[in-house]
C-alpha atoms as a PDB file:
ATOM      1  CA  UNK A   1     169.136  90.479 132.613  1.00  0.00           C
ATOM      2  CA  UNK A   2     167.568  93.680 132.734  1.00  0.00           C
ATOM      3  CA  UNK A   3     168.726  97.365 132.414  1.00  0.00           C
ATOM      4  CA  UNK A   4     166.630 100.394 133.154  1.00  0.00           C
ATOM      5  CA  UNK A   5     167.137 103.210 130.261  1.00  0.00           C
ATOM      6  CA  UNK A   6     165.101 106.528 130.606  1.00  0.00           C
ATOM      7  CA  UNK A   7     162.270 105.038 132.519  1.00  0.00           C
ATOM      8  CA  UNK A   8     162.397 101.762 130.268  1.00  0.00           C
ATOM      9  CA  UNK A   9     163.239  98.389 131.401  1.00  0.00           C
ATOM     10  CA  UNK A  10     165.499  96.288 128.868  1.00  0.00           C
ATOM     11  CA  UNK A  11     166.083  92.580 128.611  1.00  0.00           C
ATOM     12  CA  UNK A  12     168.999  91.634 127.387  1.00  0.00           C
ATOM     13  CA  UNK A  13     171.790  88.977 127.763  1.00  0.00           C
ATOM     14  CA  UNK A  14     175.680  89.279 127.733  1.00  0.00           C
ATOM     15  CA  UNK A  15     177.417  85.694 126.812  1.00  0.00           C
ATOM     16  CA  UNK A  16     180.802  85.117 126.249  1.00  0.00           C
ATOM     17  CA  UNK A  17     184.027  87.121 126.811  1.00  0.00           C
ATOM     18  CA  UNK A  18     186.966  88.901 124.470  1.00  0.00           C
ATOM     19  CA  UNK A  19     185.720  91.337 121.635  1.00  0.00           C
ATOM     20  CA  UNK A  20     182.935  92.957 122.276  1.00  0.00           C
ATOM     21  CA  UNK A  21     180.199  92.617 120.058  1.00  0.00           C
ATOM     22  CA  UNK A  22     176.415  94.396 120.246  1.00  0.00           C
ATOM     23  CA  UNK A  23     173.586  92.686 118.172  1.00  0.00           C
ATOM     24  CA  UNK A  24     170.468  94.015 117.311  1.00  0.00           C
ATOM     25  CA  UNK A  25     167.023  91.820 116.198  1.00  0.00           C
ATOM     26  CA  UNK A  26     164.929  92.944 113.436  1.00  0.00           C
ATOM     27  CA  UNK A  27     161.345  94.431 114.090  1.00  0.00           C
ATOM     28  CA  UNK A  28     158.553  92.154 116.092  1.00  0.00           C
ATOM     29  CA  UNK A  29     161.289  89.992 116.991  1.00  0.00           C
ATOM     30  CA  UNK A  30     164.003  89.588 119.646  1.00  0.00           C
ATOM     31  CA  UNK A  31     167.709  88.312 121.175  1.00  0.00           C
ATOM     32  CA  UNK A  32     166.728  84.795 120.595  1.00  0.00           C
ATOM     33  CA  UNK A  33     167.206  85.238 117.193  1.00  0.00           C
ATOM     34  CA  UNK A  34     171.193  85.504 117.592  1.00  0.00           C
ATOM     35  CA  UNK A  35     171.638  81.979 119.467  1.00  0.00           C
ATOM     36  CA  UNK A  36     173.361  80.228 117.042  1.00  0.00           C
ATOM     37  CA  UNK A  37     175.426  83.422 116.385  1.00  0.00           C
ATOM     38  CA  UNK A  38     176.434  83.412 120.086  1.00  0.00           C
ATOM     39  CA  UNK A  39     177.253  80.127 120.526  1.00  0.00           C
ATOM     40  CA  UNK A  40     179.624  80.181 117.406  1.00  0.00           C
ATOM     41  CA  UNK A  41     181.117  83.036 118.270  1.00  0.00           C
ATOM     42  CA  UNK A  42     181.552  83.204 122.405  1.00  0.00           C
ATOM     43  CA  UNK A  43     184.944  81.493 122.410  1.00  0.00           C
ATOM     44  CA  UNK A  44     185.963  84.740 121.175  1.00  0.00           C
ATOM     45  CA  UNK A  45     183.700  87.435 122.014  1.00  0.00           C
ATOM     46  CA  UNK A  46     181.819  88.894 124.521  1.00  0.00           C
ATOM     47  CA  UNK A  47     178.319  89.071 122.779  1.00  0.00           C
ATOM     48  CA  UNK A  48     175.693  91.731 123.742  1.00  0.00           C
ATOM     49  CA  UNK A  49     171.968  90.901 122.483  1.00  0.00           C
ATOM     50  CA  UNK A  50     169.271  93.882 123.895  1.00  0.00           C
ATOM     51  CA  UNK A  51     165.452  93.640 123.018  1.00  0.00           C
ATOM     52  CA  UNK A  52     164.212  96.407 121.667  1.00  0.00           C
ATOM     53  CA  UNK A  53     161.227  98.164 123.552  1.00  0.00           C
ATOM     54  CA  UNK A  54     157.930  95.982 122.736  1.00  0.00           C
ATOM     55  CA  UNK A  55     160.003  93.013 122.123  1.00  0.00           C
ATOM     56  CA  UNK A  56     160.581  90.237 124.488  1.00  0.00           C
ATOM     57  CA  UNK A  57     159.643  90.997 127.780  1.00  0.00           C
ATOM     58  CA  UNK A  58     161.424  95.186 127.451  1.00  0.00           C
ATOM     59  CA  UNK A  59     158.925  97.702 127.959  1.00  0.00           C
ATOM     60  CA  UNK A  60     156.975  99.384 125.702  1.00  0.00           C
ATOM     61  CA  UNK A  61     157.675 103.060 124.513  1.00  0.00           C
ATOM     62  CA  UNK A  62     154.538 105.400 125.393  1.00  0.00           C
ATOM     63  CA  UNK A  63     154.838 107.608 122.252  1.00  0.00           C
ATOM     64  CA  UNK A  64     156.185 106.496 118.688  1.00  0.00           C
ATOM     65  CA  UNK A  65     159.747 106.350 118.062  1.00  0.00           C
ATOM     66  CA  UNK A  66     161.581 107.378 114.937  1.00  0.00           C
ATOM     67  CA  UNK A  67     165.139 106.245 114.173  1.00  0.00           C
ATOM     68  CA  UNK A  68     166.430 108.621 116.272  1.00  0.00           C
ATOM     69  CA  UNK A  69     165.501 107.552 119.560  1.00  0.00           C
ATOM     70  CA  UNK A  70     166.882 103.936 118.563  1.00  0.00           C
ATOM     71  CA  UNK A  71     170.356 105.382 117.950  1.00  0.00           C
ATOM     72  CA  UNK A  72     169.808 107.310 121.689  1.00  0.00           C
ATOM     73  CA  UNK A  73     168.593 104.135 122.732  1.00  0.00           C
ATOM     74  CA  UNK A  74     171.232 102.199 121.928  1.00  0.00           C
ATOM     75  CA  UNK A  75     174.271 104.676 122.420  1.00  0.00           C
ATOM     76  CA  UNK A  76     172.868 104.904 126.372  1.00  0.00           C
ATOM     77  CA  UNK A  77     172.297 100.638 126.481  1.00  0.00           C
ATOM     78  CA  UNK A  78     176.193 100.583 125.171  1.00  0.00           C
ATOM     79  CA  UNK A  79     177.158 103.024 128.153  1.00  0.00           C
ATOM     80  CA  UNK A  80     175.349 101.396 130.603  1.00  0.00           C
ATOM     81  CA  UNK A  81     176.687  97.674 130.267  1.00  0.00           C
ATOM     82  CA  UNK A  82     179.842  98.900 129.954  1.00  0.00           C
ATOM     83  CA  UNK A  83     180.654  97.435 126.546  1.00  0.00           C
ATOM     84  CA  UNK A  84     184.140  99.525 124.836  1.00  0.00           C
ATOM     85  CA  UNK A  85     183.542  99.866 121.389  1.00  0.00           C
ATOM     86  CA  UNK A  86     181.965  96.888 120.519  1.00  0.00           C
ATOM     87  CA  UNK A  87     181.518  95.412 116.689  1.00  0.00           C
ATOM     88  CA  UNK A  88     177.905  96.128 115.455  1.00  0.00           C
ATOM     89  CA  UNK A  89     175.777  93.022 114.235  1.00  0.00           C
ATOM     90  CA  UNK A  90     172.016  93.881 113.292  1.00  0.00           C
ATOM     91  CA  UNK A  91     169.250  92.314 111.250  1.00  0.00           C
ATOM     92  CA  UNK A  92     166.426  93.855 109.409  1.00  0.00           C
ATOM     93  CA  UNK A  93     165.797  96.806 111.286  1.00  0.00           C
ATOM     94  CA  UNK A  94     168.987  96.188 113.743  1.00  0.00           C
ATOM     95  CA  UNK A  95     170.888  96.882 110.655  1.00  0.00           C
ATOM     96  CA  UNK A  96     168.979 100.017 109.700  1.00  0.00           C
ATOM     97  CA  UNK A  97     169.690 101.633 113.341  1.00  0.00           C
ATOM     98  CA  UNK A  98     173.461 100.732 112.825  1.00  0.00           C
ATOM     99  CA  UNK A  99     173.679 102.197 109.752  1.00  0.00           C
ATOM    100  CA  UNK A 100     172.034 105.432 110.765  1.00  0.00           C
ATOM    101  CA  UNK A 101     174.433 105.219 113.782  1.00  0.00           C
ATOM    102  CA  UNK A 102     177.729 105.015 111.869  1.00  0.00           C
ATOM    103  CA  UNK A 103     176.525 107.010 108.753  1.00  0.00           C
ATOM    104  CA  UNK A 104     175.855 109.808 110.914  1.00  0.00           C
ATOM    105  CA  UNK A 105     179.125 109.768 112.844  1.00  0.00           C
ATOM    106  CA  UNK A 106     177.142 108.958 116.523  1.00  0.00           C
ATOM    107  CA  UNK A 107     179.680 105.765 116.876  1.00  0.00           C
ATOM    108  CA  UNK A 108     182.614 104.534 115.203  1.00  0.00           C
ATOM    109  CA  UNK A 109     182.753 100.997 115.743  1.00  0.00           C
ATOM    110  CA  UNK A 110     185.984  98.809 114.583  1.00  0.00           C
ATOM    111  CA  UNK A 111     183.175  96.765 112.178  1.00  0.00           C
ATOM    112  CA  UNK A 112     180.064  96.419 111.039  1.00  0.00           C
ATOM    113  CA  UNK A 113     178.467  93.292 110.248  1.00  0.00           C
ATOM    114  CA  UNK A 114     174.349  94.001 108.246  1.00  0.00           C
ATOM    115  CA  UNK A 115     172.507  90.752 108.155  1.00  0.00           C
ATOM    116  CA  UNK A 116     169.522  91.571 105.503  1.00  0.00           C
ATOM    117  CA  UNK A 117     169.242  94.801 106.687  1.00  0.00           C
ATOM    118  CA  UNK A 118     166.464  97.297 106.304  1.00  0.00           C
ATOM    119  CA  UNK A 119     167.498 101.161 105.391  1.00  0.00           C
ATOM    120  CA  UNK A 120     166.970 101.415 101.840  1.00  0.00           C
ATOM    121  CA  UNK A 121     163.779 102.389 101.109  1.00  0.00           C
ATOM    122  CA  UNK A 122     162.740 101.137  98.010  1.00  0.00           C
ATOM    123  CA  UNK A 123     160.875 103.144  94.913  1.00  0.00           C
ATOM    124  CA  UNK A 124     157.195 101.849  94.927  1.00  0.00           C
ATOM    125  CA  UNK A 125     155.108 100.749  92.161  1.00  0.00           C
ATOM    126  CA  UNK A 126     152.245 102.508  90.975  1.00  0.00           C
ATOM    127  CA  UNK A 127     150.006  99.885  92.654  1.00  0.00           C
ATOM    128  CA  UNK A 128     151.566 100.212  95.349  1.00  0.00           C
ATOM    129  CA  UNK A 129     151.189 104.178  95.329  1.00  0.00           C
ATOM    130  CA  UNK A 130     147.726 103.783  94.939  1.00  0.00           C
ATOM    131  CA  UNK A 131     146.999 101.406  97.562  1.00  0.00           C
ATOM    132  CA  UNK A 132     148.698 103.633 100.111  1.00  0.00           C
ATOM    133  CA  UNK A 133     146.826 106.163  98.935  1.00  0.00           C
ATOM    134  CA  UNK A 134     143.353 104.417  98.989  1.00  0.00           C
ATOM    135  CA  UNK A 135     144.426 103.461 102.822  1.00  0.00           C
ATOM    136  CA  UNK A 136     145.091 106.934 104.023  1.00  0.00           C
ATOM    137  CA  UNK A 137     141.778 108.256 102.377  1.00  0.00           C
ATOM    138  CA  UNK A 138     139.818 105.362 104.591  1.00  0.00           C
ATOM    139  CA  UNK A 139     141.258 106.222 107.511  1.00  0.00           C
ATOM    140  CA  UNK A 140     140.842 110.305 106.629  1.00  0.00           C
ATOM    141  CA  UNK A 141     137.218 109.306 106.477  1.00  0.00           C
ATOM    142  CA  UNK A 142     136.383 106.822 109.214  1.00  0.00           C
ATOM    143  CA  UNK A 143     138.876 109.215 111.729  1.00  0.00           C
ATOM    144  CA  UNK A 144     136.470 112.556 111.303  1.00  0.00           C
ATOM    145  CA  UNK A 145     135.204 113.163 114.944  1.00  0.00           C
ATOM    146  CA  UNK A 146     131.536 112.075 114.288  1.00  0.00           C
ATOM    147  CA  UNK A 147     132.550 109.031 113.227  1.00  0.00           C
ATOM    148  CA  UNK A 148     135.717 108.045 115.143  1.00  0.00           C
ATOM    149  CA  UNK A 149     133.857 106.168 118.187  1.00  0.00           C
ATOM    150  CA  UNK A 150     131.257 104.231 115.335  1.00  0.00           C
ATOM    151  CA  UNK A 151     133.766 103.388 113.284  1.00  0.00           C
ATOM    152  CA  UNK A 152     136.628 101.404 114.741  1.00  0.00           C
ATOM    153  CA  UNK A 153     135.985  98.086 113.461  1.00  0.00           C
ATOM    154  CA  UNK A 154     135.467  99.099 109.904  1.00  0.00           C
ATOM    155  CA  UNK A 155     139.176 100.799 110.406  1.00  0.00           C
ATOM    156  CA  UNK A 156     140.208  97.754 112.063  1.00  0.00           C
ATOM    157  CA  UNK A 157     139.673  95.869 108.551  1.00  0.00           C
ATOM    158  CA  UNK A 158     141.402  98.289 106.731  1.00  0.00           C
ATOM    159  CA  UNK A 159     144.235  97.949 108.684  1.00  0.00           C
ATOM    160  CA  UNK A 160     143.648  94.366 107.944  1.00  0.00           C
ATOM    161  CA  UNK A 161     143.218  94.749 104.353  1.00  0.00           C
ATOM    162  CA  UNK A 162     145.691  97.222 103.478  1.00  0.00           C
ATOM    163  CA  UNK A 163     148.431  96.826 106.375  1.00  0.00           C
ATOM    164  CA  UNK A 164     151.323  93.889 106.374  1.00  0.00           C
ATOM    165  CA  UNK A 165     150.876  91.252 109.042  1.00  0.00           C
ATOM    166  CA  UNK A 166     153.996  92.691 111.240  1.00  0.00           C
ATOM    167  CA  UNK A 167     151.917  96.348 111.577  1.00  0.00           C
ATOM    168  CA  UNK A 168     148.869  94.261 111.780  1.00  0.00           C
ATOM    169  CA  UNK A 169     150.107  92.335 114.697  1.00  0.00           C
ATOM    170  CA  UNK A 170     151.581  95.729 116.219  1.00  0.00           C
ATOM    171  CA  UNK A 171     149.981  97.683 119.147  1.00  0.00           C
ATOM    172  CA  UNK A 172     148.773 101.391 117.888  1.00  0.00           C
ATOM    173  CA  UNK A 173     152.382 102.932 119.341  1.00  0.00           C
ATOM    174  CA  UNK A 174     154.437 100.031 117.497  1.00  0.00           C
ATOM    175  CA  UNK A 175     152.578 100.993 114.313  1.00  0.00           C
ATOM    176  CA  UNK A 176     152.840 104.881 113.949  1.00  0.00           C
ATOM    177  CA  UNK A 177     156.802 104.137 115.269  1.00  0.00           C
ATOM    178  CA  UNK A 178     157.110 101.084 112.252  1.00  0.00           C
ATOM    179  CA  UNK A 179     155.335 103.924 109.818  1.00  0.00           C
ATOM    180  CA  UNK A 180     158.375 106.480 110.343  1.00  0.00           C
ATOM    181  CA  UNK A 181     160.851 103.937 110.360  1.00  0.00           C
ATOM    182  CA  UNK A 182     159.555 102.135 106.629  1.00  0.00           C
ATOM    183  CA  UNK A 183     159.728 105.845 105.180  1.00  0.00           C
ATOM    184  CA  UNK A 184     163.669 105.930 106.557  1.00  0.00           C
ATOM    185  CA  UNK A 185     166.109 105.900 104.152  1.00  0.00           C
ATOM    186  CA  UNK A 186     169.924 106.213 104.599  1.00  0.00           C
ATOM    187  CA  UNK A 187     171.401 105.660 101.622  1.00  0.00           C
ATOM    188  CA  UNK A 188     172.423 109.164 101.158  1.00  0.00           C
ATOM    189  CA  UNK A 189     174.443 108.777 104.655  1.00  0.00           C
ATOM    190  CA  UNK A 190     175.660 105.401 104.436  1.00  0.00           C
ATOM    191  CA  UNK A 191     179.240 106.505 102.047  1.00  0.00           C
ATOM    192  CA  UNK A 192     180.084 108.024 105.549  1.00  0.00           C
ATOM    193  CA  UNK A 193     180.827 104.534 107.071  1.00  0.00           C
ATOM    194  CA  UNK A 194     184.546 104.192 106.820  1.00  0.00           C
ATOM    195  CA  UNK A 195     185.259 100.881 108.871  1.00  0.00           C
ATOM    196  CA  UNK A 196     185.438  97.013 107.599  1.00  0.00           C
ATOM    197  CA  UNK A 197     181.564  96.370 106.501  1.00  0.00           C
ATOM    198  CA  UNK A 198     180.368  93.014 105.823  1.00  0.00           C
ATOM    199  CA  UNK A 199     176.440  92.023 104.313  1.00  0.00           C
ATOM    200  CA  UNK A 200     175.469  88.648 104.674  1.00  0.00           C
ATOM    201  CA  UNK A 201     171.713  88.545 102.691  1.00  0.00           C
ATOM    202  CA  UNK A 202     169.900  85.930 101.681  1.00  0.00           C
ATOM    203  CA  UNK A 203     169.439  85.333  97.631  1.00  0.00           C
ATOM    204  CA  UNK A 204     165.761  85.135  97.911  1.00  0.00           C
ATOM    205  CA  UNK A 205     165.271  87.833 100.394  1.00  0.00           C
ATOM    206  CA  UNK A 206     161.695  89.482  99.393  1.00  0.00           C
ATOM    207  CA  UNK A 207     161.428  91.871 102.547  1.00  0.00           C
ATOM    208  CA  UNK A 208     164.989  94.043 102.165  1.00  0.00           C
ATOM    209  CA  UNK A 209     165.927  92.169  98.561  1.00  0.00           C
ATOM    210  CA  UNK A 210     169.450  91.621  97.213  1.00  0.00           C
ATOM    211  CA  UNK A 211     169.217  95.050  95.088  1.00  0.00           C
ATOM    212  CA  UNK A 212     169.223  96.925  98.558  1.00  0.00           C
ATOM    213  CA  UNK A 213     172.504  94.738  99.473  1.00  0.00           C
ATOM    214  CA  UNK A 214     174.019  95.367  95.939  1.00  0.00           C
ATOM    215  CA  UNK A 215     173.602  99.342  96.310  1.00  0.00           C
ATOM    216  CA  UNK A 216     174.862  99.309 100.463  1.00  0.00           C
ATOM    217  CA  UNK A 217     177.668  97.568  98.694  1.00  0.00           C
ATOM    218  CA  UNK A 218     178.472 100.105  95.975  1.00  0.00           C
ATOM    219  CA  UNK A 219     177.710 102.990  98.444  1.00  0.00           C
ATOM    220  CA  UNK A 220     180.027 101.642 101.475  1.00  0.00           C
ATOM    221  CA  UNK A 221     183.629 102.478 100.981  1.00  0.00           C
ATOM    222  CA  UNK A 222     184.791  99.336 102.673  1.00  0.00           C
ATOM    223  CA  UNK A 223     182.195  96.957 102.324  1.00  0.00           C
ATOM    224  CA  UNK A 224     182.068  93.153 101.295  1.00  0.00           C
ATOM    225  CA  UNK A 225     178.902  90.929 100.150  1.00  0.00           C
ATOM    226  CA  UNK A 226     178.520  87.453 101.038  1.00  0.00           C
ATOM    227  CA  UNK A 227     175.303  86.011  99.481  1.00  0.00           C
ATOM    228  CA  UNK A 228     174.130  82.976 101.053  1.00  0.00           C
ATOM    229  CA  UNK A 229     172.447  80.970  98.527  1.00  0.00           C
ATOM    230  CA  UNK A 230     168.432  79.415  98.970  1.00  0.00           C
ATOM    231  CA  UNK A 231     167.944  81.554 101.650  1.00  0.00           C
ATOM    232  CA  UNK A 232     165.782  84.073 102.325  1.00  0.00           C
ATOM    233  CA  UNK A 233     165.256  87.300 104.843  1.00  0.00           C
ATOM    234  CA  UNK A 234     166.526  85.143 108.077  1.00  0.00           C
ATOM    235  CA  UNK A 235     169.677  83.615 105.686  1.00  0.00           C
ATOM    236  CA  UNK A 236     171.743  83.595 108.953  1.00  0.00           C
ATOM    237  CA  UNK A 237     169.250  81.249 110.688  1.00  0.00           C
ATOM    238  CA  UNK A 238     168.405  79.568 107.575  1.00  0.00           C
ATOM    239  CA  UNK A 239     171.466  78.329 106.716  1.00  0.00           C
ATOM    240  CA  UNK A 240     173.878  78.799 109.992  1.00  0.00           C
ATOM    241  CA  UNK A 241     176.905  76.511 109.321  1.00  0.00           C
ATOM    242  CA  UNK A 242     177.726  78.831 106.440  1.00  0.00           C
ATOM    243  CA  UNK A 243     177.122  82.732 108.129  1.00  0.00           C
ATOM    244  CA  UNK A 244     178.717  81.318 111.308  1.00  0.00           C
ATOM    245  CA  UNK A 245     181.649  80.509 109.102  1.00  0.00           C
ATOM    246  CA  UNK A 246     181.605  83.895 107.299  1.00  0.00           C
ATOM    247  CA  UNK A 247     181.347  85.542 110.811  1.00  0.00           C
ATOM    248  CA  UNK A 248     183.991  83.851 112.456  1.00  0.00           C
ATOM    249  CA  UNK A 249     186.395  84.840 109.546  1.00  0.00           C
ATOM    250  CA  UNK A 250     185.436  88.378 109.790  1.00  0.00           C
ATOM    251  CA  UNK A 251     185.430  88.724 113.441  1.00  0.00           C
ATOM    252  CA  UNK A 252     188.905  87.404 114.759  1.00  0.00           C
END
């Protein structure tokens, strides 16, 4: 199915009937991520999966995004499929748009499920200082106007060298918007969020770690952790018997 939202055109699919319930993927990924979750959960709900622009077959944005125009985004996609104040679901970077959406008081859904979510930004090592340092001196240098047009490929292996694979794998728009939304963090917004919160993470999780979890925890009023042992940053997928378990308990 497809929706058209300020000039974009969305995928997205709408299973099931009863509750309603949005989910949103992580970054560089898409709906088919939640397949499992829908089937386990469509006897009760009616489940709402959108792809995010550049994901699946949605359009592309023309100009970078921060995590602003998510929260538009989505707020408008809820509106237009008609969906009354559904439950929130999001991975990864799903769970960082939700979290800016009910920390700043744009919705107020009934819950709030985070699935290793992103939007805790953690403090970075000196190496790690330096190495984003070294990378935005390179590109200072091999950006100047005379040497822009000669240049590209040797900035093309610094992106290489210095970048992760997902911005490596990302178009020029996808990378400036994944730059803004790495540098997000809501931690000092997230106390706001006064509904039923539950965080299913993975124990091994190396991309948003357990410690980001732990604090959302601590910080969210009325929050719950469920740590899903062996797993790691797709713990839902990983090990689905036991999240579809924890999510049928929570949403019923």
């Amino acid at each position: 199915m497809q929706v058209n939202i300020d000039g974009l055109n969305l995928e997205y699919i709408d299973e099931g009937s009863g509750i309603p319930v949005l989910l949103l993927h992580g970054w560089g990924s898409s709906y088919d991520v939640y397949k499992g979750v829908i089937s386990a959960l469509s006897d009760r709900c009616r489940l709402v999966a959108l792809n995010f622009p550049g994901c699946g077959n949605s359009d592309t944005m023309e100009k970078p995004w921060n995590i602003d125009d998510y929260c538009n985004l989505v707020i408008k996609f809820i509106r237009a499929v008609g969906l009354d104040n559904p439950i929130l679901i999001g991975h990864s970077h799903g769970g960082r748009v939700i979290l800016k959406l009910a920390g700043a008081g744009l919705l107020n859904p009934p819950k709030i499920v985070l699935l290793d979510s992103a939007g805790i930004v953690p403090k970075k090592s000196f190496k790690q200082k330096m190495r984003a340092k070294s990378f935005k001196a390179i590109k200072a240098i091999l950006t100047m106007p005379f040497l822009k047009n000669s240049c590209e490929g040797l900035l093309n292996k610094a992106r290489a060298h210095y970048g992760s694979a997902d911005y490596n794998a990302a178009p020029p728009v996808l990378r400036n918007t994944m730059v803004s939304l790495v540098n997000t963090d809501l931690r000092d917004i997230v106390g706001n969020i006064s509904c039923p919160t539950l965080l299913i993470w993975g124990e091994n999780d190396t991309a948003t770690p357990l410690s980001d979890a732990r604090l959302l925890e601590k910080l969210i009023p009325d929050a719950g952790l469920c740590v899903i042992k062996g797993t790691g940053h797709y713990s839902f997928c990983e090990k689905p018997y036991e999240a579809h378990a924890i999510l049928r308990s929570f949403i019923k």
